[in-house]
N, C-alpha and C. Protein backbone atom coordinates (compact mmCIF):
# COMPACT_ATOMS: atom_id res chain seq x y z
N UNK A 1 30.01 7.27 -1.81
CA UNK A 1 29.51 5.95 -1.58
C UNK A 1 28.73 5.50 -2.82
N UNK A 2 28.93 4.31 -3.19
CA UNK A 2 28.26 3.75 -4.15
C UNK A 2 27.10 3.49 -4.06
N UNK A 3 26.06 3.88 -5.18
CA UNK A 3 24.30 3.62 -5.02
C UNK A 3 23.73 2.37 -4.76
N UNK A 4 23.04 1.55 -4.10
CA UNK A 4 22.60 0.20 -4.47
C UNK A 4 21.36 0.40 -4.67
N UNK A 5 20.76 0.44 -5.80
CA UNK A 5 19.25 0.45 -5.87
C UNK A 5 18.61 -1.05 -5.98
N UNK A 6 17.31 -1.15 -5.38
CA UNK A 6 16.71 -2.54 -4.91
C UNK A 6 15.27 -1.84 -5.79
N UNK A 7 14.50 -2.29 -6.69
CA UNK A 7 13.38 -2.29 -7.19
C UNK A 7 12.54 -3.32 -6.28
N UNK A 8 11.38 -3.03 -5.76
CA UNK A 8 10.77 -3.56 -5.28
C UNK A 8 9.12 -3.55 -5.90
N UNK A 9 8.72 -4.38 -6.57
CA UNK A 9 6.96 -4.95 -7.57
C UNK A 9 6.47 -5.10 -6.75
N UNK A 10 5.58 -4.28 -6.22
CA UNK A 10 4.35 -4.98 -5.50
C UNK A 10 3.00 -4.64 -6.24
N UNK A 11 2.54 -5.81 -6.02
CA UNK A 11 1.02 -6.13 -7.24
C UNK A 11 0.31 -6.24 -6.30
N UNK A 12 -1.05 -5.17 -7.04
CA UNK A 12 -2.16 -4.98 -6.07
C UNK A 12 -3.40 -5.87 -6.44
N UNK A 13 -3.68 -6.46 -5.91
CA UNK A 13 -5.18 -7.35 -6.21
C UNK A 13 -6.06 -6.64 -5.51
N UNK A 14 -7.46 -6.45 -5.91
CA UNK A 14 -7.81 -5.42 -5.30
C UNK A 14 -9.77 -6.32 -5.61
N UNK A 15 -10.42 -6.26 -4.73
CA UNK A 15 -11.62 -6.83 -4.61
C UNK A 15 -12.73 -5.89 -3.90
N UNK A 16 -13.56 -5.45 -4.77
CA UNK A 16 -15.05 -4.84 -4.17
C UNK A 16 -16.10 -5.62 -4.32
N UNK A 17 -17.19 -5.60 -3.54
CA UNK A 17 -18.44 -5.46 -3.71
C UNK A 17 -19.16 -4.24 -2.94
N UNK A 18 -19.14 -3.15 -3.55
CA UNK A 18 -19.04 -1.70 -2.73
C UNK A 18 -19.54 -1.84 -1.41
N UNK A 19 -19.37 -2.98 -0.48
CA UNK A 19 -19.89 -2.88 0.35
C UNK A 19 -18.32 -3.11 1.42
N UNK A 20 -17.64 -3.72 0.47
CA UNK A 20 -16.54 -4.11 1.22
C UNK A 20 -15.90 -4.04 0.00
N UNK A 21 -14.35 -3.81 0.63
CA UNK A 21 -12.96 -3.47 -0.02
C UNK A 21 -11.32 -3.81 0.69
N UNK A 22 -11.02 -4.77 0.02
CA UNK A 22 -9.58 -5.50 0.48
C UNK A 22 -8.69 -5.29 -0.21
N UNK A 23 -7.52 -4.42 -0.38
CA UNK A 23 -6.54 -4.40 -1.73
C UNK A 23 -5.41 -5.17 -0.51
N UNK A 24 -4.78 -6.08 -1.42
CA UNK A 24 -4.03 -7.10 -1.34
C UNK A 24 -2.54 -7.06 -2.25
N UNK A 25 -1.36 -6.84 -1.45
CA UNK A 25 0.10 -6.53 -2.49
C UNK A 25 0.87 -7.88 -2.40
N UNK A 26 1.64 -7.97 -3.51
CA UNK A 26 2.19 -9.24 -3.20
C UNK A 26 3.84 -8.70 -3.36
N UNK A 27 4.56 -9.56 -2.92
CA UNK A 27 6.28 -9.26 -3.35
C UNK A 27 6.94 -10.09 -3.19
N UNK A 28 7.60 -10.70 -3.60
CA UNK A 28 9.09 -11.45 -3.45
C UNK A 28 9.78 -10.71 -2.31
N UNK A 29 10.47 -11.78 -1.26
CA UNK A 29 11.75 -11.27 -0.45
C UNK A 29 12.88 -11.59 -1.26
N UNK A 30 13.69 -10.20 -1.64
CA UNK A 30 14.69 -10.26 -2.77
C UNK A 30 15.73 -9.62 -2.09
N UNK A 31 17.06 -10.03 -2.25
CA UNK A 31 18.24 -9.61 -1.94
C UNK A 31 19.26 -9.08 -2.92
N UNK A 32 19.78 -8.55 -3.08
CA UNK A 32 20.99 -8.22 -4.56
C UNK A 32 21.90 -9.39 -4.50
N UNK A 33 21.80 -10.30 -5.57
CA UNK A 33 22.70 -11.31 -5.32
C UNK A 33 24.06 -11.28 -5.33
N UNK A 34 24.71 -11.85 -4.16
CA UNK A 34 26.47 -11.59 -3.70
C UNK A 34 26.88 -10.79 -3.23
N UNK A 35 25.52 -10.00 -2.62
CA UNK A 35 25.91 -8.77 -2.10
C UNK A 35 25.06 -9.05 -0.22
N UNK A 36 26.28 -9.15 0.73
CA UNK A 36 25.54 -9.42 2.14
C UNK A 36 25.55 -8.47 2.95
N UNK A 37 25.61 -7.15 2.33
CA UNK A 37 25.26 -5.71 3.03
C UNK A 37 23.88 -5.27 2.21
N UNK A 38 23.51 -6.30 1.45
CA UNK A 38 21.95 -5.54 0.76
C UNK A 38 20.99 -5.33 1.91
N UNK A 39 19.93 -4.95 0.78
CA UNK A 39 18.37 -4.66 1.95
C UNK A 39 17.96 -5.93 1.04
N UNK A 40 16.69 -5.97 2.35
CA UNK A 40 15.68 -7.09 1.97
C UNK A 40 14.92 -6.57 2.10
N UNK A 41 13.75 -6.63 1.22
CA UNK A 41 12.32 -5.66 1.72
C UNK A 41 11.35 -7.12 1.79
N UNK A 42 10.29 -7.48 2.86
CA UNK A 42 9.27 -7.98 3.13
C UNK A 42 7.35 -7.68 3.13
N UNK A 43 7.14 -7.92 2.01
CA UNK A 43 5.42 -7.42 2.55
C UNK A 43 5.03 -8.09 3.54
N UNK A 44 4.44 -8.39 4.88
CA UNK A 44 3.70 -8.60 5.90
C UNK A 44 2.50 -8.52 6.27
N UNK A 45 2.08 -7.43 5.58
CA UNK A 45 0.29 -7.05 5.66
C UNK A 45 -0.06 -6.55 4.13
N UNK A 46 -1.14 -6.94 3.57
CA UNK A 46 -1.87 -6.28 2.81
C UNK A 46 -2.19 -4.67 2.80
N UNK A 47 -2.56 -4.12 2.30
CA UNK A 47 -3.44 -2.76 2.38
C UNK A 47 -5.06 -3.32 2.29
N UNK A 48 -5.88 -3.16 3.45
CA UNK A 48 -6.98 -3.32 3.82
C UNK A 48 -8.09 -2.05 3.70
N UNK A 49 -9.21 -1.60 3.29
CA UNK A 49 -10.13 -0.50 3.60
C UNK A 49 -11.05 -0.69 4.38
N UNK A 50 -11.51 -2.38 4.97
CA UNK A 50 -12.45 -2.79 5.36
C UNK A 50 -13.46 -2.77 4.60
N UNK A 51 -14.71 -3.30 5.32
CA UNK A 51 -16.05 -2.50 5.07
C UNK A 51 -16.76 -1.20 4.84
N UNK A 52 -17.26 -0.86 3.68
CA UNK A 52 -17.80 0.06 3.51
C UNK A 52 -18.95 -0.04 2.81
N UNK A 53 -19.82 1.29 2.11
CA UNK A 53 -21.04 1.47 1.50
C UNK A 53 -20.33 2.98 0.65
N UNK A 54 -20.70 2.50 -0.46
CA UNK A 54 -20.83 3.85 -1.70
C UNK A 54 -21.72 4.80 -1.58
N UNK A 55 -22.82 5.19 -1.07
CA UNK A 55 -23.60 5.45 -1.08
C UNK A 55 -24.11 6.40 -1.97
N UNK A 56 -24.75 7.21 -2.48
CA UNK A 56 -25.77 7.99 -3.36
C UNK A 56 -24.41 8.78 -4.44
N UNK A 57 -23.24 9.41 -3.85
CA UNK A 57 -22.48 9.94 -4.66
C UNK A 57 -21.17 9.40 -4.78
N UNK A 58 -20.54 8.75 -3.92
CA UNK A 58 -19.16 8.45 -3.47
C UNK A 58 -18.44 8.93 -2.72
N UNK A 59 -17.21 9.05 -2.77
CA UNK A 59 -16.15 9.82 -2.34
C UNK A 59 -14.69 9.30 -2.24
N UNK A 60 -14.16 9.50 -1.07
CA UNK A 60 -12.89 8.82 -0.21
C UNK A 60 -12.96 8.03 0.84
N UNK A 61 -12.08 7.48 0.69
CA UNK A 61 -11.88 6.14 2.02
C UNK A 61 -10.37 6.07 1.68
N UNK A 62 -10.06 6.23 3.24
CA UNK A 62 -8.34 6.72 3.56
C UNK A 62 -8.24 5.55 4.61
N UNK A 63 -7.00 5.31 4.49
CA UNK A 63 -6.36 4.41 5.68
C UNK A 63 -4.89 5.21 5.78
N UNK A 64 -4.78 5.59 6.58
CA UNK A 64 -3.68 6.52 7.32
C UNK A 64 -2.38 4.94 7.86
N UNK A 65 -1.08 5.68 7.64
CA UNK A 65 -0.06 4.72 7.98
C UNK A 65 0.41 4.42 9.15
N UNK A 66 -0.99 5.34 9.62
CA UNK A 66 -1.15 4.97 11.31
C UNK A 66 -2.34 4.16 11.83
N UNK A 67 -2.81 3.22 10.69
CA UNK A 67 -4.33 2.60 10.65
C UNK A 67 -5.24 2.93 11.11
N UNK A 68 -5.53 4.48 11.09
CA UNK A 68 -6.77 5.44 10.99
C UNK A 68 -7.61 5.51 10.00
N UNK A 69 -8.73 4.98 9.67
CA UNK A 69 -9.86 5.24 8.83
C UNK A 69 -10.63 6.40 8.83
N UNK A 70 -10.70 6.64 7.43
CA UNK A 70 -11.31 8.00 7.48
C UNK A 70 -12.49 8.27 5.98
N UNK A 71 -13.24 8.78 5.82
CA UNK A 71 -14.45 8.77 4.70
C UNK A 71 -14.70 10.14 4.79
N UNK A 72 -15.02 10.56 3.35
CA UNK A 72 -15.40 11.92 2.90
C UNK A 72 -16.58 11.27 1.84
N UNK A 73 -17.52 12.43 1.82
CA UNK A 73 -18.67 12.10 0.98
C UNK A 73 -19.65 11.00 1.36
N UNK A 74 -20.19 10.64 0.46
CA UNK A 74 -21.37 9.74 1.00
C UNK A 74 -20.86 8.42 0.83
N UNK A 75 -19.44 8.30 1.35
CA UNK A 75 -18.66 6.78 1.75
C UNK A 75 -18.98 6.54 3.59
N UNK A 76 -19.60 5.82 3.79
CA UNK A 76 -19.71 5.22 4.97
C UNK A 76 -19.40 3.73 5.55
N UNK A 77 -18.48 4.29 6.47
CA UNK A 77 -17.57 2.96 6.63
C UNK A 77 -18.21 1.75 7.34
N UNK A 78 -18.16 0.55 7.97
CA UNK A 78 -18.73 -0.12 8.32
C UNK A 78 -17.82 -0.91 9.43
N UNK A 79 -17.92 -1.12 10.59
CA UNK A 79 -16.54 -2.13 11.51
C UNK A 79 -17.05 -3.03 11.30
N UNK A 80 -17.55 -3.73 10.57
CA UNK A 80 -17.53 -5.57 10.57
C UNK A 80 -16.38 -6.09 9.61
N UNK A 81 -15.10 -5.59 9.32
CA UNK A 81 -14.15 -6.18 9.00
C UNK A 81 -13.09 -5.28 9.42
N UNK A 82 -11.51 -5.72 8.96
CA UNK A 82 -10.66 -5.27 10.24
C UNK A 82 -9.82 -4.25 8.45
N UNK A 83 -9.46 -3.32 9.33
CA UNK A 83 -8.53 -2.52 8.14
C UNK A 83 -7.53 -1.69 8.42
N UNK A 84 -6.55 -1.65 7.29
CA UNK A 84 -5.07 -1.50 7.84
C UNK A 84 -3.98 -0.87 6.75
N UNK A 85 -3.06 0.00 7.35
CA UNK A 85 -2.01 0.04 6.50
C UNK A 85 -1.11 -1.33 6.04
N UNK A 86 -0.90 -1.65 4.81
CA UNK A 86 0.15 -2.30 4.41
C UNK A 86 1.60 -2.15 5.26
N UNK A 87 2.23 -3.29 5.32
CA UNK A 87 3.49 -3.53 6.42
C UNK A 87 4.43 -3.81 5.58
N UNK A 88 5.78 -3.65 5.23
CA UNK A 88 6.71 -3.68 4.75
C UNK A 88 7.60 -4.02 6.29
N UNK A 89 8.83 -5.15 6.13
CA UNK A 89 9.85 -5.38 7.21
C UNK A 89 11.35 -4.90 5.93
N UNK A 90 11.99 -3.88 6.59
CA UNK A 90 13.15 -3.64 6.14
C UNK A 90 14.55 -4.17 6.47
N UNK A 91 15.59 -5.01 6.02
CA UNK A 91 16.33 -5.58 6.51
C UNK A 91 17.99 -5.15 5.63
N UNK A 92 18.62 -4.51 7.02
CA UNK A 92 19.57 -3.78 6.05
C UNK A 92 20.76 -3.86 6.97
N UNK A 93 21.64 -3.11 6.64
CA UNK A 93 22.86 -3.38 7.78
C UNK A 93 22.94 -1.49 8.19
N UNK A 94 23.02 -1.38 9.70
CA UNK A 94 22.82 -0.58 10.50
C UNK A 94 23.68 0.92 9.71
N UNK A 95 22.52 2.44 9.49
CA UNK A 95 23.31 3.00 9.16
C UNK A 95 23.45 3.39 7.73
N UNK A 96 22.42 2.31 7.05
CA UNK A 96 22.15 2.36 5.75
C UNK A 96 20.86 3.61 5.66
N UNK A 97 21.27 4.62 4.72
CA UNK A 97 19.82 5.24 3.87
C UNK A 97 19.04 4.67 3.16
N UNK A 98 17.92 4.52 3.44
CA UNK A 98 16.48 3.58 2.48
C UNK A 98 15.94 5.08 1.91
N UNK A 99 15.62 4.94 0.88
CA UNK A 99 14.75 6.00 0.37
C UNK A 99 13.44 5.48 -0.26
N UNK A 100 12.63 5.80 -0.02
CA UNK A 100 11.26 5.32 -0.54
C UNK A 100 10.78 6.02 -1.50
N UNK A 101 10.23 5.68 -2.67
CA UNK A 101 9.62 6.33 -3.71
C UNK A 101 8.38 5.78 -4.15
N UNK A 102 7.11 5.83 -3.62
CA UNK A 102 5.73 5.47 -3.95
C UNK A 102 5.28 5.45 -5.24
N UNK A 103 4.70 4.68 -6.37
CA UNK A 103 4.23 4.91 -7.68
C UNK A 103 3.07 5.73 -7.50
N UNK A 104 2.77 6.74 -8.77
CA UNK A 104 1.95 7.27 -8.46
C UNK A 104 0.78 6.66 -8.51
N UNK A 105 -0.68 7.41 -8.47
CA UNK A 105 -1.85 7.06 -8.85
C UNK A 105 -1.99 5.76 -9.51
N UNK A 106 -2.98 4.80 -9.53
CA UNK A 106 -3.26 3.86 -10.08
C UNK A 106 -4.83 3.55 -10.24
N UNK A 107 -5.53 3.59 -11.46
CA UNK A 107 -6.09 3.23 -12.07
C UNK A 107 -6.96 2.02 -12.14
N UNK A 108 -7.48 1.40 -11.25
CA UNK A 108 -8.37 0.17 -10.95
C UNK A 108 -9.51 -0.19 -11.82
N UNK A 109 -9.72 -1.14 -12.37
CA UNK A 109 -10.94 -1.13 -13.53
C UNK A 109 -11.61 -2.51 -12.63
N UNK A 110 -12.92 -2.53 -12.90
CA UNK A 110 -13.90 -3.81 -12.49
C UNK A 110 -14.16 -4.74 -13.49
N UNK A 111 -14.62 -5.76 -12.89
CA UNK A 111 -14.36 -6.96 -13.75
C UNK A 111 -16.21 -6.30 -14.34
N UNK A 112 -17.08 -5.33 -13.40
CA UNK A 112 -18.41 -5.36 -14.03
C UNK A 112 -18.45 -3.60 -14.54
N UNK A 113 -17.33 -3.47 -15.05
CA UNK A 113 -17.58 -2.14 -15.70
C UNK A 113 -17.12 -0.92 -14.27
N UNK A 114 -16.75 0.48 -14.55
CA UNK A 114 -15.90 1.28 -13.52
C UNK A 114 -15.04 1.01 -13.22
N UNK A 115 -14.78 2.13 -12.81
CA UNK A 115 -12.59 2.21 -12.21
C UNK A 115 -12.90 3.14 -11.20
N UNK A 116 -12.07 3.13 -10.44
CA UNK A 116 -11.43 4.12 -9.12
C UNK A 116 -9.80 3.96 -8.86
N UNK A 117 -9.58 5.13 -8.83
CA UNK A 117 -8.56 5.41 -8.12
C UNK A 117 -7.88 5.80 -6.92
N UNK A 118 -6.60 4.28 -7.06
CA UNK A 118 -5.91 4.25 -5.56
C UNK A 118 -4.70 5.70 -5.69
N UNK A 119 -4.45 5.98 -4.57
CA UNK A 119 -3.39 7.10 -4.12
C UNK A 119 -3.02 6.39 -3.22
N UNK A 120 -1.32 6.20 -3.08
CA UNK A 120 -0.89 5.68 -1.81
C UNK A 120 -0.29 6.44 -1.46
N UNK A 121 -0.50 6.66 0.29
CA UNK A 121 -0.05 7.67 1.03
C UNK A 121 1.58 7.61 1.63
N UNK A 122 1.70 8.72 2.37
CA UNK A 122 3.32 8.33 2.58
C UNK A 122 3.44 7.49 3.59
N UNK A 123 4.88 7.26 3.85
CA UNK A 123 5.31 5.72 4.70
C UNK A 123 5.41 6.46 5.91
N UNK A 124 5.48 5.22 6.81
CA UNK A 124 5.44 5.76 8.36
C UNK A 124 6.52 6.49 8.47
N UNK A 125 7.94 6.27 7.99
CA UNK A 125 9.29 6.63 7.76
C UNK A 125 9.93 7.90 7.40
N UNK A 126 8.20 8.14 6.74
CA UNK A 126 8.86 9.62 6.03
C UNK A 126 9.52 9.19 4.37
N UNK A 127 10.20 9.73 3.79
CA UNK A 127 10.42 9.48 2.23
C UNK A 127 11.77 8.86 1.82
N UNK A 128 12.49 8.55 3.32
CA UNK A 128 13.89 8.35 3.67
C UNK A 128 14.14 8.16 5.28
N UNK A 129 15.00 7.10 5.59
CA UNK A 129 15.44 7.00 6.74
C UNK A 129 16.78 6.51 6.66
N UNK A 130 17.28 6.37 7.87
CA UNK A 130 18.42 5.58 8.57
C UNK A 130 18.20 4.64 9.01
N UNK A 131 18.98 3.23 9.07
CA UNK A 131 18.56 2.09 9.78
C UNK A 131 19.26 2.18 11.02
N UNK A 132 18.58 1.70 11.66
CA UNK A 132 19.69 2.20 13.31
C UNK A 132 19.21 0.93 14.05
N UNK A 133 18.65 -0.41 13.98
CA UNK A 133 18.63 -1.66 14.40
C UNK A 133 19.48 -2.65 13.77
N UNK A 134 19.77 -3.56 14.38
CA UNK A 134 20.81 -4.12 14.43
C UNK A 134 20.01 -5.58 13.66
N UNK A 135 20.80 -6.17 12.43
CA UNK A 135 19.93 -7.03 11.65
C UNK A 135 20.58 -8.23 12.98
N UNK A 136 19.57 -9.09 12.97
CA UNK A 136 18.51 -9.42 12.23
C UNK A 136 16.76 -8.56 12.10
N UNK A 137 16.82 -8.21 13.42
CA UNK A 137 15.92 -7.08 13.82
C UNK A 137 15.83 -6.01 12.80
N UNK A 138 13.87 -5.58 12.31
CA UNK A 138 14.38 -5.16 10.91
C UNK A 138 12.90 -4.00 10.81
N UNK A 139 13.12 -2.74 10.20
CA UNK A 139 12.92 -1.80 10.50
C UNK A 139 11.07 -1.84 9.90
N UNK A 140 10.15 -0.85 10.82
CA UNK A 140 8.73 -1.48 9.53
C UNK A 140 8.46 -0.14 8.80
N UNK A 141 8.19 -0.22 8.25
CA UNK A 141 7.63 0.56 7.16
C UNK A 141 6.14 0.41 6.78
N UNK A 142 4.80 1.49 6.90
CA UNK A 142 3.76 1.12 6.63
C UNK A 142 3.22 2.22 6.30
N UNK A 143 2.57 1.57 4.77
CA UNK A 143 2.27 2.39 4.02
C UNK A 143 0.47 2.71 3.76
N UNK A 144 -0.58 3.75 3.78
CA UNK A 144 -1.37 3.82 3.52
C UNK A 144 -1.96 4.43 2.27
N UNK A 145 -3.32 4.48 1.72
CA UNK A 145 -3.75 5.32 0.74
C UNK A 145 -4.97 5.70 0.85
N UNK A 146 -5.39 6.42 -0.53
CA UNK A 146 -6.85 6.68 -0.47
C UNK A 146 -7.37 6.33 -1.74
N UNK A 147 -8.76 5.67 -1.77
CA UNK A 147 -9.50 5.42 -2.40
C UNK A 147 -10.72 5.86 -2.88
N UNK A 148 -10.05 6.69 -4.46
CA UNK A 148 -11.69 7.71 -4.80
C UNK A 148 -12.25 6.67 -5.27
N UNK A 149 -13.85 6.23 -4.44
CA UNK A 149 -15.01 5.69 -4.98
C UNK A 149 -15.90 6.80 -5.30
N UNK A 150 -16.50 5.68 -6.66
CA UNK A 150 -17.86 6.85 -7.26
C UNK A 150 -19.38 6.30 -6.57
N UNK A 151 -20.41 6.45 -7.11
CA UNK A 151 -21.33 6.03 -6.62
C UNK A 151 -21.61 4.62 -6.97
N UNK A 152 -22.83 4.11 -6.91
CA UNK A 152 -23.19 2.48 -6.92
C UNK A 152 -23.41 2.50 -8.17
N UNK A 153 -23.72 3.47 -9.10
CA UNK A 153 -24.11 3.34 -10.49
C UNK A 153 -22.26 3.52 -11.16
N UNK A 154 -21.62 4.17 -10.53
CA UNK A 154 -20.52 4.41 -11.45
C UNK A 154 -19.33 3.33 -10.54
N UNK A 155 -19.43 2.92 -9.76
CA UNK A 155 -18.71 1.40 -9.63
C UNK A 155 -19.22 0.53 -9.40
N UNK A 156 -19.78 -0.31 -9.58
CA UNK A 156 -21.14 -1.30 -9.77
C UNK A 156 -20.19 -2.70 -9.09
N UNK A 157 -20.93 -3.44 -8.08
CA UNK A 157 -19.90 -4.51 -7.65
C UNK A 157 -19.13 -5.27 -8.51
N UNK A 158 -18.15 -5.75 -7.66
CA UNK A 158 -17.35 -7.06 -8.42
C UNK A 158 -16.15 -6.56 -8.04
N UNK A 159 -15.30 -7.05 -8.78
CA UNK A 159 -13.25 -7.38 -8.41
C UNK A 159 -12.68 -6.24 -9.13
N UNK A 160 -11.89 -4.48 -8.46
CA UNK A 160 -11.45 -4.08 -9.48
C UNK A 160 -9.88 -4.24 -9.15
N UNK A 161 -8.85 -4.35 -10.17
CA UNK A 161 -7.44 -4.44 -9.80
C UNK A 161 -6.70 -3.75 -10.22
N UNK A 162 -5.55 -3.52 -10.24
CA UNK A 162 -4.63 -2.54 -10.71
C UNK A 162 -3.22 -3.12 -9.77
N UNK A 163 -2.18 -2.12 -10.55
CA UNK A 163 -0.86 -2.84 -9.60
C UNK A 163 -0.16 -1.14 -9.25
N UNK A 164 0.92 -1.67 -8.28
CA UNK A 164 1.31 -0.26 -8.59
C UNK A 164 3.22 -0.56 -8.06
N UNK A 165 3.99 0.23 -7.55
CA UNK A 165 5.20 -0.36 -7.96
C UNK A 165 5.16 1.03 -6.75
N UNK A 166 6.69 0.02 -5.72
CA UNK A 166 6.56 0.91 -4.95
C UNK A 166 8.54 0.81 -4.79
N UNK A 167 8.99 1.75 -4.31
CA UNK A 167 10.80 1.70 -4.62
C UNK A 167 11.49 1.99 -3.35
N UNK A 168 12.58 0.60 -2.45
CA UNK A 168 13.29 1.32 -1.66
C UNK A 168 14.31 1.32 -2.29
N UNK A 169 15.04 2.42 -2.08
CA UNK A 169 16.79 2.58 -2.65
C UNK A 169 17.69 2.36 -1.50
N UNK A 170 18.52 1.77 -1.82
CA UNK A 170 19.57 1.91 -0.42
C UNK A 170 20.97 2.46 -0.97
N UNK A 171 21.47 3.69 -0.12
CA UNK A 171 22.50 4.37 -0.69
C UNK A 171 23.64 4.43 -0.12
C-alpha cells in the first residue's frame, strides 16, 4: 500500500503569570489536495494547565490525555480555571492506519527573561490506530504534557512561547 503522509504544524502560544498557565495550539484543517480518501486532522481544544503557583522551588504540572492534573514539587495547582488535554478530530476513511509522532521537547522562553520546558505526552490512541468510524463521524485524539516550571526567581511572570510540531501519517 502506498504511504500518504499528512504533516500536521501546530503552534503553541503559550502564556504565564506563574500563577496561571494556558498553552494554546493552532492548525489549519488540511486535506491532501485531489485526494478524497485523505485524513483531515482538526485542533478543537487547546492544551490548558489551568491555574497554578511556582512556589519556593518549582517543579511539574502534568495534564494527562485523560484530563487528570497532577504537580510534583513545590507546584501547587489552583481550581479557579478549567484545564485540559488538547483535542485533535481525525477524519479518514474507515480502516485507515494514523500513526502519530509527537515533536520532542520544546523550549519556551519569556517575554521577562526564563524558559521551561514543555514535554508532550502520548495520545489517547496510543502511537497508532485504526479508524473504524464511519466518516463523517471522526475519531478524537487527545493529547497531554508536562510542564518543568522553575521557581518565581527563575521564571519570573509574563508570556513564554514556543511551538512544537506534532505528525499524523496515514498509511
Amino acid at each position: 500500500m502506498k504511504k500518504k503522509e499528512w504533516f500536521i504544524h501546530v503552534v503553541l502560544m503559550l502564556g504565564l503569570l506563574c500563577s496561571f498557565f494556558a498553552a494554546s495550539a493552532q492548525s489549519p484543517t488540511d486535506t491532501l489536495p485531489g485526494d478524497p480518501g485523505g485524513i483531515t486532522v482538526t485542533k478543537t481544544q487547546n492544551l490548558a494547565f489551568g491555574a497554578f503557583t511556582c512556589g519556593a522551588t518549582g517543579g511539574n504540572i502534568t495534564i494527562s490525555n485523560a484530563d487528570v492534573r497532577s504537580s510534583t514539587g513545590t507546584i501547587m495547582p489552583i481550581n479557579s480555571l478549567p484545564y485540559f488535554a488538547a483535542i485533535y478530530e481525525i477524519d479518514a476513511p474507515v480502516g485507515s492506519i494514523i500513526s502519530i509522532m509527537n515533536g520532542s521537547s520544546v523550549n519556551l522562553t519569556g517575554s521577562n527573561g526564563g524558559s521551561m520546558l514543555l514535554t508532550l505526552g502520548s495520545a489517547s490512541t496510543g502511537s497508532y490506530f485504526v479508524t473504524t468510524v464511519q466518516q463523517p463521524i471522526r475519531t478524537i485524539v487527545k493529547i497531554g504534557g508536562t510542564l518543568a516550571v522553575g521557581s518565581a526567581a527563575a521564571n519570573p511572570p509574563g508570556n513564554y512561547t514556543g511551538s512544537f510540531f506534532v505528525t499524523f501519517t496515514q498509511e
